[in-house]
Structures are given as C-alpha cells and as structure tokens.
N, C-alpha and C. Protein backbone atom coordinates (compact mmCIF):
# COMPACT_ATOMS: atom_id res chain seq x y z
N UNK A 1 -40.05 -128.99 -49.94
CA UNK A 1 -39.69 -127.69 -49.41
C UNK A 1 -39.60 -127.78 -47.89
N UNK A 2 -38.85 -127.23 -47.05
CA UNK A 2 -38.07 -127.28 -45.96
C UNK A 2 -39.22 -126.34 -45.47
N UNK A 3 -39.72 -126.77 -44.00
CA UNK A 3 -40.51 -125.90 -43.03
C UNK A 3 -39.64 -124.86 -42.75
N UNK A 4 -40.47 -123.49 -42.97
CA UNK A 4 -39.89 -122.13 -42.38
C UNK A 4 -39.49 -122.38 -40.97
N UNK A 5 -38.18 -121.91 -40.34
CA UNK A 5 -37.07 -122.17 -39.03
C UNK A 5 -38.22 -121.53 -38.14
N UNK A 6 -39.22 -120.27 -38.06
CA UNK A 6 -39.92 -119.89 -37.38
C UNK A 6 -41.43 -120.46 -37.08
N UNK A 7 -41.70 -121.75 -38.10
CA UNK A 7 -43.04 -122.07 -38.13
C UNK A 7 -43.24 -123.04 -36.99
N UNK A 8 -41.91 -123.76 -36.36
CA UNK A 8 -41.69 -124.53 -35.08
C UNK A 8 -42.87 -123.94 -33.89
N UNK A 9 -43.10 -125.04 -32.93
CA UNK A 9 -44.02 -124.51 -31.78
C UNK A 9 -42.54 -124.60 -30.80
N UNK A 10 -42.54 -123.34 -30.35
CA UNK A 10 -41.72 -122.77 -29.59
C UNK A 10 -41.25 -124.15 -28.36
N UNK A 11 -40.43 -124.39 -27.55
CA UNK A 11 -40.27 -125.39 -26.86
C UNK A 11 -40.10 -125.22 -25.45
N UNK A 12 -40.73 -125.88 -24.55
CA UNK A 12 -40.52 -125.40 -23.37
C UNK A 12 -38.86 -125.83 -22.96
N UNK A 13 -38.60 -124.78 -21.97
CA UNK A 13 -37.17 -124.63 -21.32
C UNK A 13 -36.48 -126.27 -20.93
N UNK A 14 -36.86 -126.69 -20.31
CA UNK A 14 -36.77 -128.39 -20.39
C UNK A 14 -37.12 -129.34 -21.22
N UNK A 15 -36.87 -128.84 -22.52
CA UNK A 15 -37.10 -130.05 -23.31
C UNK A 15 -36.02 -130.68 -23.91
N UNK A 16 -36.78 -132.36 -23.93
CA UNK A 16 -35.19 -132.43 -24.55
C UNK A 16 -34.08 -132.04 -25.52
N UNK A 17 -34.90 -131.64 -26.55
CA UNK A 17 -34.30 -131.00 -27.80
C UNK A 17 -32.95 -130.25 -27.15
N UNK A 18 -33.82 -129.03 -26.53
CA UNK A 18 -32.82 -128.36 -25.65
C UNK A 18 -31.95 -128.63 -25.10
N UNK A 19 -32.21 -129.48 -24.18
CA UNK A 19 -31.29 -130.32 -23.10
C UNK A 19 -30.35 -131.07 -24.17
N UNK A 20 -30.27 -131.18 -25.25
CA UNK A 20 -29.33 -132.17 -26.37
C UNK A 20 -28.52 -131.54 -26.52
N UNK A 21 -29.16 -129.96 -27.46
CA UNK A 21 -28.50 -128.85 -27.61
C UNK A 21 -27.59 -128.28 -26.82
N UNK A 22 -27.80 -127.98 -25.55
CA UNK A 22 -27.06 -127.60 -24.56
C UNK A 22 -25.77 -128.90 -24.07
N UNK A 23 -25.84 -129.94 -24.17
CA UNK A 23 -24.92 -130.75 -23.88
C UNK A 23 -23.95 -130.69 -24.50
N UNK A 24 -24.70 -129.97 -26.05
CA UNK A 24 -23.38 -130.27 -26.87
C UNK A 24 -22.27 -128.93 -26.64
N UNK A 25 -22.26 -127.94 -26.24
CA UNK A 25 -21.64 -126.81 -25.21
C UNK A 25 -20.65 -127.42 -24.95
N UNK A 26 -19.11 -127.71 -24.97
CA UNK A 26 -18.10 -127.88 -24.33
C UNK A 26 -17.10 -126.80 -23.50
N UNK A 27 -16.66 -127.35 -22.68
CA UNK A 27 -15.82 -126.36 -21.98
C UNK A 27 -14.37 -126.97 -21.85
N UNK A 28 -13.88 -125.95 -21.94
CA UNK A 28 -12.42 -126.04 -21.93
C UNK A 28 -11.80 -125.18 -20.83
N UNK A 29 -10.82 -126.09 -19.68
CA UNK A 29 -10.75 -125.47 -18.71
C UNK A 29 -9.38 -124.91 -18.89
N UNK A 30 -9.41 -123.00 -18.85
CA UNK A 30 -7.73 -122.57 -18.21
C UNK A 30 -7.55 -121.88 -19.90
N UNK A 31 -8.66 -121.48 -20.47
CA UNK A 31 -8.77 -121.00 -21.97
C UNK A 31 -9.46 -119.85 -21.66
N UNK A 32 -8.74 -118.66 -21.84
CA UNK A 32 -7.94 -118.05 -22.88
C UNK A 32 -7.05 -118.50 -21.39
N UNK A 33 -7.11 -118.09 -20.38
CA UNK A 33 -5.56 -117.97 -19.16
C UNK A 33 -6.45 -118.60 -18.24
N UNK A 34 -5.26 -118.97 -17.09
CA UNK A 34 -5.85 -120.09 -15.90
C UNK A 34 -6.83 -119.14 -15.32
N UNK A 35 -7.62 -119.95 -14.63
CA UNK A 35 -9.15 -119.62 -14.11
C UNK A 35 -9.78 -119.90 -14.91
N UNK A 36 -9.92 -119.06 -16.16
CA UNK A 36 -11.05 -119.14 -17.07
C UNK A 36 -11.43 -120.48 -17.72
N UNK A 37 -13.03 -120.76 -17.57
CA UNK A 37 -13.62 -121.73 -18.42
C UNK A 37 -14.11 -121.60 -19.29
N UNK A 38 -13.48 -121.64 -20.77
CA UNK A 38 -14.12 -121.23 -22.40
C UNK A 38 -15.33 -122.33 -22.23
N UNK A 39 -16.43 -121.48 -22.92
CA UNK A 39 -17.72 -122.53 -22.95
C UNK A 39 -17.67 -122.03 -24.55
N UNK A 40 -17.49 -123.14 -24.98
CA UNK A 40 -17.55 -123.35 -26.82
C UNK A 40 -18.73 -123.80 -27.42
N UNK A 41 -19.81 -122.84 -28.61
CA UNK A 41 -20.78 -123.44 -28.86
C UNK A 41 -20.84 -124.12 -29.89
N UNK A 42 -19.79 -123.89 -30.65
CA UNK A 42 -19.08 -124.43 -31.61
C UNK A 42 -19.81 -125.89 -32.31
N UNK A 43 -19.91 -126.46 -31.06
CA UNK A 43 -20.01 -127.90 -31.78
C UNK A 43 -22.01 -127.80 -31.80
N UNK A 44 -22.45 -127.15 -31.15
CA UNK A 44 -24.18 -127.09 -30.81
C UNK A 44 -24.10 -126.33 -32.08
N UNK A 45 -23.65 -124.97 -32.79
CA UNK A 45 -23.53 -124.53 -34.16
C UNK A 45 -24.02 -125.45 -35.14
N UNK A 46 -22.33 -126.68 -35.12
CA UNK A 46 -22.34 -127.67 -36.39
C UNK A 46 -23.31 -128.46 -36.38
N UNK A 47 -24.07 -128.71 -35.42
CA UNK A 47 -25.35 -129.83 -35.44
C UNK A 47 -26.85 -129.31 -36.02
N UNK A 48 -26.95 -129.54 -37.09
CA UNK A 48 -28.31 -129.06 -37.86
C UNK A 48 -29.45 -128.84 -36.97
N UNK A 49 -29.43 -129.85 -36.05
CA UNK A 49 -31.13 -130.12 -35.33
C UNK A 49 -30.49 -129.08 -33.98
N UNK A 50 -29.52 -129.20 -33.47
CA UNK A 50 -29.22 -128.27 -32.46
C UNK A 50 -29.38 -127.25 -32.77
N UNK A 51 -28.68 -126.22 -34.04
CA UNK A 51 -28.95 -125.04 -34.46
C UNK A 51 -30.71 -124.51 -34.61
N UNK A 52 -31.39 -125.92 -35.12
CA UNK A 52 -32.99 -125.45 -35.68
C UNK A 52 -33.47 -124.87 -34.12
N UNK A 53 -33.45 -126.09 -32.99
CA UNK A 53 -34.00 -125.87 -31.83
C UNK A 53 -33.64 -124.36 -31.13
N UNK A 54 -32.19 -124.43 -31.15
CA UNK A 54 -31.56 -123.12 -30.75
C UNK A 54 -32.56 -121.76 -31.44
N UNK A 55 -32.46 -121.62 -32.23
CA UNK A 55 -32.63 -120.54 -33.22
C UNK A 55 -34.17 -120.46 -33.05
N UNK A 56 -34.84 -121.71 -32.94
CA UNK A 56 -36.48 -121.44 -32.80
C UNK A 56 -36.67 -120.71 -31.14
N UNK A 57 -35.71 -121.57 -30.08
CA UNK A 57 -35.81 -120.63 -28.88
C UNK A 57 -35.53 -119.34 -29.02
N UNK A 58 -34.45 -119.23 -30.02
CA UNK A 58 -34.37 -117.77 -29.38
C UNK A 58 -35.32 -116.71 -29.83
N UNK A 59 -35.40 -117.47 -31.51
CA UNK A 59 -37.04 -116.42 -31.90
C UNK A 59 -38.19 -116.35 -31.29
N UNK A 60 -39.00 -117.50 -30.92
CA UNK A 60 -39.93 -117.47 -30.56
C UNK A 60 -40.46 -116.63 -29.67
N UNK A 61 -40.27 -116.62 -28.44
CA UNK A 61 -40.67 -115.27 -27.73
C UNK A 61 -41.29 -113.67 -28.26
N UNK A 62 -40.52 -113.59 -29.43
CA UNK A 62 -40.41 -111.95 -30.46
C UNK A 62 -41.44 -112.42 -31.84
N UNK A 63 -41.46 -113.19 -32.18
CA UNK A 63 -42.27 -114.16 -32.83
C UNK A 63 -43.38 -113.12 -33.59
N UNK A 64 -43.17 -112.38 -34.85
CA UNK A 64 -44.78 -111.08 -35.43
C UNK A 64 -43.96 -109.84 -34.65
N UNK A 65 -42.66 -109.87 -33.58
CA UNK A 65 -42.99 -108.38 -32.89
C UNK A 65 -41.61 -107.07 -33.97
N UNK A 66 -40.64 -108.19 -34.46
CA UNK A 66 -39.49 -107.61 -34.99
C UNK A 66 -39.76 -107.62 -36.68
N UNK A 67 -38.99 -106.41 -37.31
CA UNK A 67 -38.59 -106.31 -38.98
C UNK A 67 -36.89 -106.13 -38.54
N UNK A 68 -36.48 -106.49 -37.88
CA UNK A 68 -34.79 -106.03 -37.87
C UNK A 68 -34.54 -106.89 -37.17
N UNK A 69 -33.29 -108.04 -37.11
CA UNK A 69 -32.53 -108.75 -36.51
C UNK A 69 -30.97 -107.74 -36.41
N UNK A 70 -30.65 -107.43 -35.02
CA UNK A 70 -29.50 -106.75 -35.17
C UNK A 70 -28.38 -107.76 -34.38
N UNK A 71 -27.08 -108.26 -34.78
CA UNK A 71 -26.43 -109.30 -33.90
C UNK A 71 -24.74 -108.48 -33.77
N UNK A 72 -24.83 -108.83 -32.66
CA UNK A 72 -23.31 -108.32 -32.25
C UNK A 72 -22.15 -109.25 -32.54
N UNK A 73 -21.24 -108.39 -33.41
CA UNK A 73 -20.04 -108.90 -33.53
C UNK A 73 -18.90 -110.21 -32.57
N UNK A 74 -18.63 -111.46 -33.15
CA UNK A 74 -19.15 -111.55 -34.64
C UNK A 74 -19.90 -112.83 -34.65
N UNK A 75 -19.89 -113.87 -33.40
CA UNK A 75 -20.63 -114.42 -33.58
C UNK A 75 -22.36 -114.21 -33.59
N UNK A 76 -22.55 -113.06 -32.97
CA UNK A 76 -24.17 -112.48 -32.97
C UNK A 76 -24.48 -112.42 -34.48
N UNK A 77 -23.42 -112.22 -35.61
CA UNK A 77 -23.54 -112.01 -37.01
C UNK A 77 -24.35 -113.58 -37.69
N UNK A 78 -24.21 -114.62 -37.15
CA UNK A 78 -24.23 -115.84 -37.48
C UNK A 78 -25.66 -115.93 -36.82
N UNK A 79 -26.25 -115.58 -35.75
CA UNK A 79 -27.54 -115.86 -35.42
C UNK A 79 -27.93 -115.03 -35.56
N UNK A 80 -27.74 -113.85 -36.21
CA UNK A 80 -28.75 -112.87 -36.69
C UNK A 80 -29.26 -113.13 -37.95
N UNK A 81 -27.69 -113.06 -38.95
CA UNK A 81 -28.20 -113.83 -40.33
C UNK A 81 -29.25 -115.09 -40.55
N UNK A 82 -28.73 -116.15 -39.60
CA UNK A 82 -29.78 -117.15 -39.72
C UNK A 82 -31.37 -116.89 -39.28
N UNK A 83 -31.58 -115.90 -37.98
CA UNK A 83 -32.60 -115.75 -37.89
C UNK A 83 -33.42 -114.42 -38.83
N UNK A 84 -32.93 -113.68 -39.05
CA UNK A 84 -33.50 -112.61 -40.08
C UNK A 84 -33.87 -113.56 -40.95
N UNK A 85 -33.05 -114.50 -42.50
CA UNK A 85 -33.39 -115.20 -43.11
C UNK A 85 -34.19 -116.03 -42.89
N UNK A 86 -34.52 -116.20 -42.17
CA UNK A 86 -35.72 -117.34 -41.64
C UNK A 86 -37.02 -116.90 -41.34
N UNK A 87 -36.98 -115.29 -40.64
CA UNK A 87 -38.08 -114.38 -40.65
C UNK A 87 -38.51 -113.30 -41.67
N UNK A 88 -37.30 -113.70 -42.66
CA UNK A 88 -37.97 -112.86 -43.49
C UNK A 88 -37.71 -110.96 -43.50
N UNK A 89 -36.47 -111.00 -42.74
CA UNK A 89 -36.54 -109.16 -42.45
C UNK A 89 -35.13 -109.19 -42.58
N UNK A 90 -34.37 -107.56 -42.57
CA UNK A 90 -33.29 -107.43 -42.60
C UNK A 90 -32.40 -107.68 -41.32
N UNK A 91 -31.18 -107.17 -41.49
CA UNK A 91 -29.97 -107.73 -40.59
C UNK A 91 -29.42 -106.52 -40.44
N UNK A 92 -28.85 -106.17 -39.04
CA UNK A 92 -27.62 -105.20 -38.74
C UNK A 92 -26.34 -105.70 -37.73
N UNK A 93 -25.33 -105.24 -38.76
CA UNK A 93 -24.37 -105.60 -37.88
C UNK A 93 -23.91 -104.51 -36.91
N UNK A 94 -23.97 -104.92 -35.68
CA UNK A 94 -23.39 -103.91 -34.78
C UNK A 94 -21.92 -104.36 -34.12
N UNK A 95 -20.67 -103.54 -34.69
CA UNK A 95 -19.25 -103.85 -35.05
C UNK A 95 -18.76 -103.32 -33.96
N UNK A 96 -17.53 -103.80 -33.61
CA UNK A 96 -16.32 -103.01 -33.17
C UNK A 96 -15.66 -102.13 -33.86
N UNK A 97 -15.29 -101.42 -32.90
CA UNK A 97 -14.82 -99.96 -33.49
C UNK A 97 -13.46 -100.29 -34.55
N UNK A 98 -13.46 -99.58 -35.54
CA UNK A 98 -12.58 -99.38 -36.39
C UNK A 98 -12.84 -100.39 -37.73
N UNK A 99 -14.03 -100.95 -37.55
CA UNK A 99 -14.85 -101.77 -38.61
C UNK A 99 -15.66 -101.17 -39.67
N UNK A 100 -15.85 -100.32 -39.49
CA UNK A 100 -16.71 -99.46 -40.53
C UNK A 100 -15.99 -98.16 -41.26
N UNK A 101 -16.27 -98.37 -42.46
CA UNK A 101 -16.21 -96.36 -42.92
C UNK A 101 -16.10 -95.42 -42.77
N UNK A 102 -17.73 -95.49 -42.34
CA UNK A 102 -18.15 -94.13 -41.62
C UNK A 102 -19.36 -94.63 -41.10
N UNK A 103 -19.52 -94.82 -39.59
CA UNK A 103 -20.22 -95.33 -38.98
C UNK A 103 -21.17 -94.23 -38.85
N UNK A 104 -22.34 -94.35 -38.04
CA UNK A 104 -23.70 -93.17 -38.02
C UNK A 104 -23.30 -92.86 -37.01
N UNK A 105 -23.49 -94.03 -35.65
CA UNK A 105 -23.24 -93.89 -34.49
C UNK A 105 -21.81 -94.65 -33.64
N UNK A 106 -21.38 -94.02 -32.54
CA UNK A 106 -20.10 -94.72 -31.94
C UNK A 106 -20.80 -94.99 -30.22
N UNK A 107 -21.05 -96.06 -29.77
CA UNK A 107 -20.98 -95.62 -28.06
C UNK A 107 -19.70 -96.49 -27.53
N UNK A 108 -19.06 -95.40 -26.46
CA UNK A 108 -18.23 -95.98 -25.26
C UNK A 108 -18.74 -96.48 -24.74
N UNK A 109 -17.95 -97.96 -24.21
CA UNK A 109 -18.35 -98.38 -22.63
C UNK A 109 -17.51 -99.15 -22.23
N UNK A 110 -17.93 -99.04 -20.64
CA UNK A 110 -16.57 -99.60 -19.69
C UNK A 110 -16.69 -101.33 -20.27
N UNK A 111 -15.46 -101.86 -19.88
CA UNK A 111 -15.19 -102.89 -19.61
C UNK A 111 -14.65 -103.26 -18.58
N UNK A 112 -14.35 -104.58 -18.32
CA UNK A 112 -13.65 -104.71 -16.68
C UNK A 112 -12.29 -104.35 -16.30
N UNK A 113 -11.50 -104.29 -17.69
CA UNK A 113 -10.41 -103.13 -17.42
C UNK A 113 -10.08 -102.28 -18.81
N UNK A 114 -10.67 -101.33 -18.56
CA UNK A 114 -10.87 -100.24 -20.10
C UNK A 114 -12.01 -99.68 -20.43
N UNK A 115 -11.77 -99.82 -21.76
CA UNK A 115 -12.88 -99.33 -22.71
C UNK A 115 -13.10 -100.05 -24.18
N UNK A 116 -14.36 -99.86 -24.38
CA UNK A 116 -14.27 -99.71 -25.70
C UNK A 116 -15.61 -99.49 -26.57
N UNK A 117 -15.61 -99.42 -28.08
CA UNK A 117 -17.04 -98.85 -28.79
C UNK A 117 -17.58 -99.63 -29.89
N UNK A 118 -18.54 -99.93 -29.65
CA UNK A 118 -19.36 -100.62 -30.86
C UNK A 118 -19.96 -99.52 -31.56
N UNK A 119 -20.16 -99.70 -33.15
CA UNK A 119 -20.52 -98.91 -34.33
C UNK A 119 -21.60 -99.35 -34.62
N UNK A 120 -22.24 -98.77 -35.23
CA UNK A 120 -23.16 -99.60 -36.77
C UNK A 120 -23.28 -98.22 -37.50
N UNK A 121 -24.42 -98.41 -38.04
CA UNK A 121 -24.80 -97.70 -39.31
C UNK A 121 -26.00 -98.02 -39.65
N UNK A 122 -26.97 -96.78 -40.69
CA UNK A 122 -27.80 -96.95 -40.92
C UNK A 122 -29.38 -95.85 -39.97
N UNK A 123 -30.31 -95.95 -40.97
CA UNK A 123 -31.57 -95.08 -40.10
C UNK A 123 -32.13 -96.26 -39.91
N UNK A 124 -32.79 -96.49 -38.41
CA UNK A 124 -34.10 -97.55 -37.99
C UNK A 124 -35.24 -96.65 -37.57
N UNK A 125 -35.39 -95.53 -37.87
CA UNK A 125 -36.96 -94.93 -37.23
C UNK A 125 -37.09 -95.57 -38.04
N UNK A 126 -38.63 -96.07 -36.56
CA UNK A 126 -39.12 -97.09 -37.24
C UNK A 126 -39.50 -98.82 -37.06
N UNK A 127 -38.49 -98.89 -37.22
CA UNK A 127 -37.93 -100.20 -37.12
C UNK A 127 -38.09 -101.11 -35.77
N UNK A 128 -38.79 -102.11 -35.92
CA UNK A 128 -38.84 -103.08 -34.69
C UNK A 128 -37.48 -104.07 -34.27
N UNK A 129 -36.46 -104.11 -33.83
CA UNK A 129 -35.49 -104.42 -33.91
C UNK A 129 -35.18 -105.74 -32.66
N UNK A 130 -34.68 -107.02 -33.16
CA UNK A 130 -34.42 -108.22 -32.00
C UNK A 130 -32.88 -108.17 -31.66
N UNK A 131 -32.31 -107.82 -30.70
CA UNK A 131 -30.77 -107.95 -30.62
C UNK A 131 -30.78 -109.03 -30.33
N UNK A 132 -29.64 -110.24 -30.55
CA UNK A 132 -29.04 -111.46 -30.84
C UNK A 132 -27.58 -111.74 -30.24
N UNK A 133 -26.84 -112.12 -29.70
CA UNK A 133 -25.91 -112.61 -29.31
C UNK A 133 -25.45 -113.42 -28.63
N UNK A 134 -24.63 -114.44 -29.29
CA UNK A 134 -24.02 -115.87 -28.73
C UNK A 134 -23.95 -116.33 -26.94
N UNK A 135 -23.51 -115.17 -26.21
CA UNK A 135 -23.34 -114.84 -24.97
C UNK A 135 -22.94 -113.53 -24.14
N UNK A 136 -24.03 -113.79 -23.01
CA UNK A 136 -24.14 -112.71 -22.12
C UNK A 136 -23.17 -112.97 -21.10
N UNK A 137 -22.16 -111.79 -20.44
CA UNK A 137 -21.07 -111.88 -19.79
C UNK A 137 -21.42 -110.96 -18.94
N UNK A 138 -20.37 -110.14 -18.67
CA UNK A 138 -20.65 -109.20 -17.50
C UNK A 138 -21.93 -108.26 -18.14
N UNK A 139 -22.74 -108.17 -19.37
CA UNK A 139 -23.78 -107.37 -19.91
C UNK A 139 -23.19 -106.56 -21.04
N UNK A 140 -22.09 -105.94 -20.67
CA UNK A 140 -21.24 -104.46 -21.01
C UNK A 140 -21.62 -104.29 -22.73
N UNK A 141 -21.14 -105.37 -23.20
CA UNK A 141 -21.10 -105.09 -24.74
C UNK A 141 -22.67 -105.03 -25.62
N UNK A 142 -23.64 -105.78 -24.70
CA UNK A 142 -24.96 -105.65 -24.99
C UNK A 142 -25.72 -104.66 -24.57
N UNK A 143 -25.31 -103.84 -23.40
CA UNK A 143 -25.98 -102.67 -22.93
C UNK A 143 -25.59 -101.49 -24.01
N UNK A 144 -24.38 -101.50 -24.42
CA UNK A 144 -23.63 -100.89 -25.62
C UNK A 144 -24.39 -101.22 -26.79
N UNK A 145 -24.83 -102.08 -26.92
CA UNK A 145 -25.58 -102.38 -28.52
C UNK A 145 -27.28 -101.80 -28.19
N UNK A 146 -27.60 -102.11 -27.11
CA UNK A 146 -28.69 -101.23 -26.84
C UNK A 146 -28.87 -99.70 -27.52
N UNK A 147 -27.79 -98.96 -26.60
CA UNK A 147 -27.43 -97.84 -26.99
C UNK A 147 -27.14 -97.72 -28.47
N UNK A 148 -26.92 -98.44 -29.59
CA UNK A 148 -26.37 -98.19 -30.71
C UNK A 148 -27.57 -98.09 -31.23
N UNK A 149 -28.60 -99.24 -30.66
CA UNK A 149 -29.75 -99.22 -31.75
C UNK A 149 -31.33 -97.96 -31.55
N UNK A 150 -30.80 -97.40 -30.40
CA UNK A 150 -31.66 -96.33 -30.27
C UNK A 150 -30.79 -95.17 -30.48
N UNK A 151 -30.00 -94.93 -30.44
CA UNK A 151 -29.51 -93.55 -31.35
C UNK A 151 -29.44 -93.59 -32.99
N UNK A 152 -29.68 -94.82 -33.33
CA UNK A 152 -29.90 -95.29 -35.05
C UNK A 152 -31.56 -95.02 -35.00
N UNK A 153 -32.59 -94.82 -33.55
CA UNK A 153 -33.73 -94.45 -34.31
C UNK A 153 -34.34 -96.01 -34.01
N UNK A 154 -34.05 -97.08 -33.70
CA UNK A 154 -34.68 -98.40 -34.12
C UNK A 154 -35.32 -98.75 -32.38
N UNK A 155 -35.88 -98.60 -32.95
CA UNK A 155 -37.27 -99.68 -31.48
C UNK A 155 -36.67 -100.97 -31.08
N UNK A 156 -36.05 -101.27 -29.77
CA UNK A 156 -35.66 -102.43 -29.00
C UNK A 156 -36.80 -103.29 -28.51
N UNK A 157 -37.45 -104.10 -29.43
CA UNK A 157 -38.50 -105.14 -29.07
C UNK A 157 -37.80 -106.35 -28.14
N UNK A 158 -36.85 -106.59 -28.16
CA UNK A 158 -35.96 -107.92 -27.42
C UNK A 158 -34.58 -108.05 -27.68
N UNK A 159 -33.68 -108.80 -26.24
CA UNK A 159 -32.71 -109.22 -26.70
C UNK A 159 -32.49 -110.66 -26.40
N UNK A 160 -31.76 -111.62 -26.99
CA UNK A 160 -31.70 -112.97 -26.59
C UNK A 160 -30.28 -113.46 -26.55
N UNK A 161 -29.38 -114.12 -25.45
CA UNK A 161 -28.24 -114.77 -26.11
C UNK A 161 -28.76 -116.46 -25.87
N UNK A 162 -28.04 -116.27 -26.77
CA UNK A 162 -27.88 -118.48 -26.39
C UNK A 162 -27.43 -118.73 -25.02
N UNK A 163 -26.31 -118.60 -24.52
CA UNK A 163 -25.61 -118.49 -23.23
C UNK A 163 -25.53 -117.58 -22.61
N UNK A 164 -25.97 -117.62 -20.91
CA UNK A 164 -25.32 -116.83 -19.56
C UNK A 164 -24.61 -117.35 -19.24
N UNK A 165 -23.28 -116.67 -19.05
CA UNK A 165 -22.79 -117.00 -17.53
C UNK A 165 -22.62 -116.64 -16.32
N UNK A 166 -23.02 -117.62 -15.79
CA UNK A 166 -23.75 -117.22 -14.19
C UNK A 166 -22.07 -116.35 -13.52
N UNK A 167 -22.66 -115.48 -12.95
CA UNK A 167 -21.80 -114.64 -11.32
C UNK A 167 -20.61 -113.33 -12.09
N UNK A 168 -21.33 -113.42 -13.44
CA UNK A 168 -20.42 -112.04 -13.92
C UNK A 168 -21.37 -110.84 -14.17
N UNK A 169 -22.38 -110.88 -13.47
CA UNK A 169 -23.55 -109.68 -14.01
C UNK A 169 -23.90 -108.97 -14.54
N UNK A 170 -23.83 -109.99 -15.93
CA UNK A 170 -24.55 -109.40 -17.08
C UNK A 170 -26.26 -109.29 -16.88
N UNK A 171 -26.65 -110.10 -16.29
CA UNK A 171 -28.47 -109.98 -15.95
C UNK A 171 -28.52 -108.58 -15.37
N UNK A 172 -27.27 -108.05 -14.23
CA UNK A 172 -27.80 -106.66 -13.79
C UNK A 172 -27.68 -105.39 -14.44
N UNK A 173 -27.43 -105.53 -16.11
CA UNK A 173 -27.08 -104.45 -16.78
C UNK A 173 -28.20 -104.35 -18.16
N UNK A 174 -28.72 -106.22 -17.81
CA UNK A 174 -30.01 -106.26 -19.14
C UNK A 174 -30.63 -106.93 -18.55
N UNK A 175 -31.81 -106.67 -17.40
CA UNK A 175 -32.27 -107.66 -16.81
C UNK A 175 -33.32 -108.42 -17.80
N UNK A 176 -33.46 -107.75 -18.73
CA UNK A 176 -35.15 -108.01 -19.86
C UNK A 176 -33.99 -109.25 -20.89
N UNK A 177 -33.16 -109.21 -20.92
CA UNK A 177 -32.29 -110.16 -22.21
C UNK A 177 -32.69 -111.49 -21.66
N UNK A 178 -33.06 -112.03 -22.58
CA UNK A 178 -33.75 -113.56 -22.61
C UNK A 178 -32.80 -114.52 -23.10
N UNK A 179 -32.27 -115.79 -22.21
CA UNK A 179 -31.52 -116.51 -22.76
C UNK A 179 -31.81 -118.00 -22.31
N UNK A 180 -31.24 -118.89 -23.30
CA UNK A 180 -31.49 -119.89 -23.79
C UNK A 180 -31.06 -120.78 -22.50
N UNK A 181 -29.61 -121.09 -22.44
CA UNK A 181 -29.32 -122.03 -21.59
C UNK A 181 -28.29 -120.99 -20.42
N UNK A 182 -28.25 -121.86 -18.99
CA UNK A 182 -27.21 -121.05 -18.41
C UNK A 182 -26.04 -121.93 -17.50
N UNK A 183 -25.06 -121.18 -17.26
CA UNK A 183 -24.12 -121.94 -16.98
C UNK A 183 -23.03 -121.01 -16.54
C-alpha cells in the first residue's frame, strides 16, 4: 500500500527534491505573442516524484487546517483533485463564467484589459477551505476566487500556487498566497 501524499515531512524551500521539480518548468520564449515567456509545468506534472514533492509543498503548510480543496479553473482542477484525494475531503471547482447551470455565486473582476467572472456553486458555512492554483499572475483571478468562496459561506484557511511570476503583482492583491517556486 502506497504512503498517504500528505504523510510526507513537509520539505524545506531549498531542497533538492524541489530544486528537481522546479527545473523541470520549461519556458518558451514569445508564447502566446512576442514578449511573453510561457512557463510550462507540464513536464514537472508528468513526473511522478515531481508531482508527490510539489503537492506535499503545497499541502503541508494547511496540513489538519482544511475539509475543502477549492482549485481554479482549470489547471487548479488537477491540484485540487489530487490534493483533496490525498486528504481525504471534498473538491470545488471555481469556473469561468458561462460554465455552470446555475451557479450560487458570480464575482466581477478587472483584468489588465477588461473583465471577467468566476462561478461556483454550492453552501460552505462551515467549511475550512484551501484555494489551489497552478499560477499566480497579476493576483486578479485569485482575489476573485477569494471572493467566490466567502459569499458560498466557506472559511479561507489558505491559498497556494505552484508558480509566481515575479513583477506582475499578484503578491499585492494576495499577499498571504503561499507559493512554491518563483520566477
């Protein structure tokens, strides 16, 4: 029988595990349009021991404090699932708009040119809740999932992404979001 993903001793920030994990991060320069550098986790995903390490960082910290893994669309869906299943509690998806039925709640929020609204669904009074997502950017879409999960009623114990990227200030919109590697 396979050790529970949460029974790991949490790892300090420099370890190598980490430092493996994080290498495996590629970037692709001038993706989606010139300037931009796509940082792909893609390949740190497909690596079994990268994913365990990943996934133990990002739990550990919240570690006894959450019953709700909530992950933002859609890769947050992939480390929420894995980490809920691993802790043992449920999952919420918190969607883009026009994804749901009949959603409970809708919030607006700016983007760097526009708008737009994440959904979910569901009652969390109650509920100890870990938000999850792949990467933190300018903040916008995670300050938005904030907002989703306290008008659903659910207690914000933590948020974690795998990736920052540095000089788009997302730290000044979630300074408490805890993340893994930065770049």
């Amino acid at each position: 029988m396979t050790e529970s993903l949460l029974a790991h001793v949490p790892l300090a920030a420099g370890s190598p595990d980490l430092k493996r994990a994080q290498a495996l991060i590629t970037t692709t320069p001038d993706f989606p349009e010139p300037g931009v550098q796509f940082r792909d986790i893609s390949p740190m995903l497909a690596d079994p021991e990268a994913l365990r390490v990943v996934f133990d960082g990002l739990a550990a910290p919240f570690a006894g404090q959450f019953d709700l893994v909530a992950g933002i669309e859609a890769r947050g869906f992939l480390i929420a699932g894995g980490l809920a299943a691993a802790a043992g509690t449920g999952m919420l998806a918190v969607r883009k708009a026009g994804k749901l039925p009949n959603p409970d709640v809708r919030v607006e929020y700016d983007l760097e040119y526009g708008s737009a609204v994440m959904e979910a669904s569901g009652d969390l009074r109650g509920r100890q809740v870990l938000l999850v997502d792949d990467v933190l950017a300018t903040g916008g879409t995670m300050r938005a999932a904030y907002d989703v999960i306290a008008e659903l009623g659910g207690e914000l114990v933590g948020s974690a992404v795998i990736l920052e990227l540095d000089g788009l200030g997302g730290r000044g919109r979630v300074p408490d979001c805890r993340t893994l590697f930065r770049m």
